[in-house]
Protein backbone atom coordinates (compact mmCIF):
# COMPACT_ATOMS: atom_id res chain seq x y z
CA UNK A 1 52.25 48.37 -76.08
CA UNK A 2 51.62 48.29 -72.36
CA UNK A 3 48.16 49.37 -71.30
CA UNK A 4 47.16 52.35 -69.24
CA UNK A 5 44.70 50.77 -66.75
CA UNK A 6 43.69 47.39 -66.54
CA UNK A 7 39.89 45.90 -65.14
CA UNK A 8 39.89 42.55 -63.77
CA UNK A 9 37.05 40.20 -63.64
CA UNK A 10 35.46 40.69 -59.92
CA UNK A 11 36.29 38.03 -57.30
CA UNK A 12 33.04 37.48 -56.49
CA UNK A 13 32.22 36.20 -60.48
CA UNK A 14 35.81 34.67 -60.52
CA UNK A 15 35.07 32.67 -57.65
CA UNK A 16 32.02 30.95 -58.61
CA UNK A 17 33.22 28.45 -61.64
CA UNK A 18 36.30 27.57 -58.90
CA UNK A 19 33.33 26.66 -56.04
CA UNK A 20 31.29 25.07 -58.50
CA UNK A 21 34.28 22.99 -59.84
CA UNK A 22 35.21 21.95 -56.06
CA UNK A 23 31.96 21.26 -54.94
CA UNK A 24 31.63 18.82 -58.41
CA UNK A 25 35.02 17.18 -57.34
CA UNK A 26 33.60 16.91 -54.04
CA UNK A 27 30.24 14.80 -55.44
CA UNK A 28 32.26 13.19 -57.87
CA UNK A 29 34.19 11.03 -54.86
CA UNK A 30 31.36 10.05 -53.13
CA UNK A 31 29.56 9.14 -56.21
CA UNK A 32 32.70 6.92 -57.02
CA UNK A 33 32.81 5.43 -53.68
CA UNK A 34 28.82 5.06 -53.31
CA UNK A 35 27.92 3.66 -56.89
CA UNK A 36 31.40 3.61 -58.51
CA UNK A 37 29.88 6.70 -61.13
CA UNK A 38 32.96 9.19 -62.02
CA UNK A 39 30.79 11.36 -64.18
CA UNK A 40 31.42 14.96 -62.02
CA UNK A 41 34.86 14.57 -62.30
CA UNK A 42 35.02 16.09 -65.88
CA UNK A 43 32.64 18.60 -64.70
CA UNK A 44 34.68 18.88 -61.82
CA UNK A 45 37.95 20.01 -63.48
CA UNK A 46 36.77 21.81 -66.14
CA UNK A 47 34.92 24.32 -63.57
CA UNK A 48 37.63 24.15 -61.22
CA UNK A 49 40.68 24.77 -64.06
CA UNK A 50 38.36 27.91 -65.15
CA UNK A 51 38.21 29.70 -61.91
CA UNK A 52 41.78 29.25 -61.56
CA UNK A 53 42.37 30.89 -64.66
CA UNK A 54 39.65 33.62 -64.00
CA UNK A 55 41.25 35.06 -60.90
CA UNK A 56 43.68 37.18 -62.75
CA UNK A 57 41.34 37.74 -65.62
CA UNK A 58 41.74 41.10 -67.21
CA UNK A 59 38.49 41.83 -68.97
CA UNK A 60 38.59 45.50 -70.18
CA UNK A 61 42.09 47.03 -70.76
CA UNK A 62 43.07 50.89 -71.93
CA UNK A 63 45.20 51.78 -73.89
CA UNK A 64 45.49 55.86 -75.10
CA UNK A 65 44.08 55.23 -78.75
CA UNK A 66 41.95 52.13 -77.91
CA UNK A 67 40.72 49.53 -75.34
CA UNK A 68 40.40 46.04 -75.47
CA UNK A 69 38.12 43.56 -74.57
CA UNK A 70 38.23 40.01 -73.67
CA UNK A 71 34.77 39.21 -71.83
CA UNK A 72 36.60 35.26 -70.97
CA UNK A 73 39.52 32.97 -71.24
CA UNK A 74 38.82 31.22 -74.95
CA UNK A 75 36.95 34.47 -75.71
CA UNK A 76 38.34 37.14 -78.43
CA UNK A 77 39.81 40.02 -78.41
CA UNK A 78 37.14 43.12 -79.34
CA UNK A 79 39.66 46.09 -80.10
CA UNK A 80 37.67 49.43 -80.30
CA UNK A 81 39.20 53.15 -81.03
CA UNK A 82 37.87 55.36 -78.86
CA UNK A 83 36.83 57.83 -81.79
CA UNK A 84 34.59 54.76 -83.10
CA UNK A 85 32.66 54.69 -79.21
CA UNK A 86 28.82 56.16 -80.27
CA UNK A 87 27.85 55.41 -76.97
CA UNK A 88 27.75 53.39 -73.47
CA UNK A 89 25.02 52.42 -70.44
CA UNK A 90 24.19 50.16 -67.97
CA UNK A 91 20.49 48.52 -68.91
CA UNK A 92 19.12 45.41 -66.97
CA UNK A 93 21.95 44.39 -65.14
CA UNK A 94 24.32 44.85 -68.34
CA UNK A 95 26.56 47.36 -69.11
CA UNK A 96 26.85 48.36 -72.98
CA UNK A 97 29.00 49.69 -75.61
CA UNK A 98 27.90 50.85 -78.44
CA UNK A 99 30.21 51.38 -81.56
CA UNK A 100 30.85 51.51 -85.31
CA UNK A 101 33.00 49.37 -87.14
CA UNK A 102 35.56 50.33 -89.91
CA UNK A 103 32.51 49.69 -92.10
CA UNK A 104 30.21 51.89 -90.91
CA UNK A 105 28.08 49.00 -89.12
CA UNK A 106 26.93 49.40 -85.74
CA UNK A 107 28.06 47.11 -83.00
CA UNK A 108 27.66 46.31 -79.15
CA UNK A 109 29.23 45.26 -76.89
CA UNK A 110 27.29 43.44 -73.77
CA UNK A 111 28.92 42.61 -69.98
CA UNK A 112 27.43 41.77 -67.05
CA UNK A 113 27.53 44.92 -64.19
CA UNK A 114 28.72 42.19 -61.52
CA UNK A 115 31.76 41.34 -63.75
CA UNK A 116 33.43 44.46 -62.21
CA UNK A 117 33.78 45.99 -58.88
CA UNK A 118 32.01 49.25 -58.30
CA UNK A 119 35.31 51.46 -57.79
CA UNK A 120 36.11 49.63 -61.40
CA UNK A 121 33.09 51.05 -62.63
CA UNK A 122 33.54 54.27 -61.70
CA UNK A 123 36.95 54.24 -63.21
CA UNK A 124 36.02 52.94 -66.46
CA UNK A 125 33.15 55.38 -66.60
CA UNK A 126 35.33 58.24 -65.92
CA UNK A 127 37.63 57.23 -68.20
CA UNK A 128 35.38 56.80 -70.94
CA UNK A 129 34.07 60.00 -70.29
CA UNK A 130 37.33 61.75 -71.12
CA UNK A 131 38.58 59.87 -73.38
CA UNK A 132 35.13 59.93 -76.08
CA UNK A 133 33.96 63.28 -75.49
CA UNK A 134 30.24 61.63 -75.74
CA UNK A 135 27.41 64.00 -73.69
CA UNK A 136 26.63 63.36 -70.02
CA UNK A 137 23.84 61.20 -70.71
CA UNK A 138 26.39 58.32 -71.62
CA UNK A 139 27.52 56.81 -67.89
CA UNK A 140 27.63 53.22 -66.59
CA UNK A 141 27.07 54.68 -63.04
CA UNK A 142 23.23 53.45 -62.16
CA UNK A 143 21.24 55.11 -59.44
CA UNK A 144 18.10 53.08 -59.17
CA UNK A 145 19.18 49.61 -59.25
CA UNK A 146 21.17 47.52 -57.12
CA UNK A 147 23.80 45.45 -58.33
């Protein structure tokens, strides 16, 4: 099934393992050359092959029964109805979900506000809106704090 509307991960947070992972490689050769020490170079790669595979990271995906989830690259799948959605804010920097499970537990789910662009955020929020019929109090839109 194809999915309605797809969030990626924002540049700015998909550019920072890539940076780090250049910046490593970078140290790495003069290290080698200096003291003959290769030790960044694993570093080095492993950052470098994650920001690569972050840029077209889709991290929250619709779908019109469910979305999905997939906060990284090794991470899993979280598949949530949208009649099981109790729930969602933005708290400290993090944006929540709230849900219950096909057992009755109670779940959440926690991503950082940075991992999406605000026009993404706005989206999803609207989105949500619609699509859980929860009360107005349940928005990811925050008015007091920066992001």
């Amino acid at each position: 099934m194809k999915p309605t509307k797809e969030f990626f991960l924002s540049k700015k947070i998909a550019n920072q393992n890539f940076y780090m992972g250049i910046t490593a490689l970078v140290i790495g050769v003069i290290f080698l050359f200096l003291i003959g020490n290769a030790t960044l170079f694993g570093i080095g790669i492993l950052f470098t092959t994650m920001g690569i595979l972050n840029k077209n990271l889709k991290i929250i995906k619709l779908y019109p029964q469910y979305l999905e989830i997939k906060l990284g690259i090794i991470a899993s799948k979280k598949l949530i109805k949208y009649d099981q959605i109790v729930g969602f804010s933005a708290e400290n920097k993090k944006m929540i979900i709230n849900y219950n499970t096909e057992n009755n537990g109670s779940k959440k789910v926690k991503f950082l506000v940075k991992a999406l662009e605000k026009e993404a955020i706005i989206e999803l929020d609207n989105e949500l809106k619609q699509k859980t019929d929860l009360e107005a109090i349940h928005t990811f839109i925050q008015t007091d704090t920066k992001q």
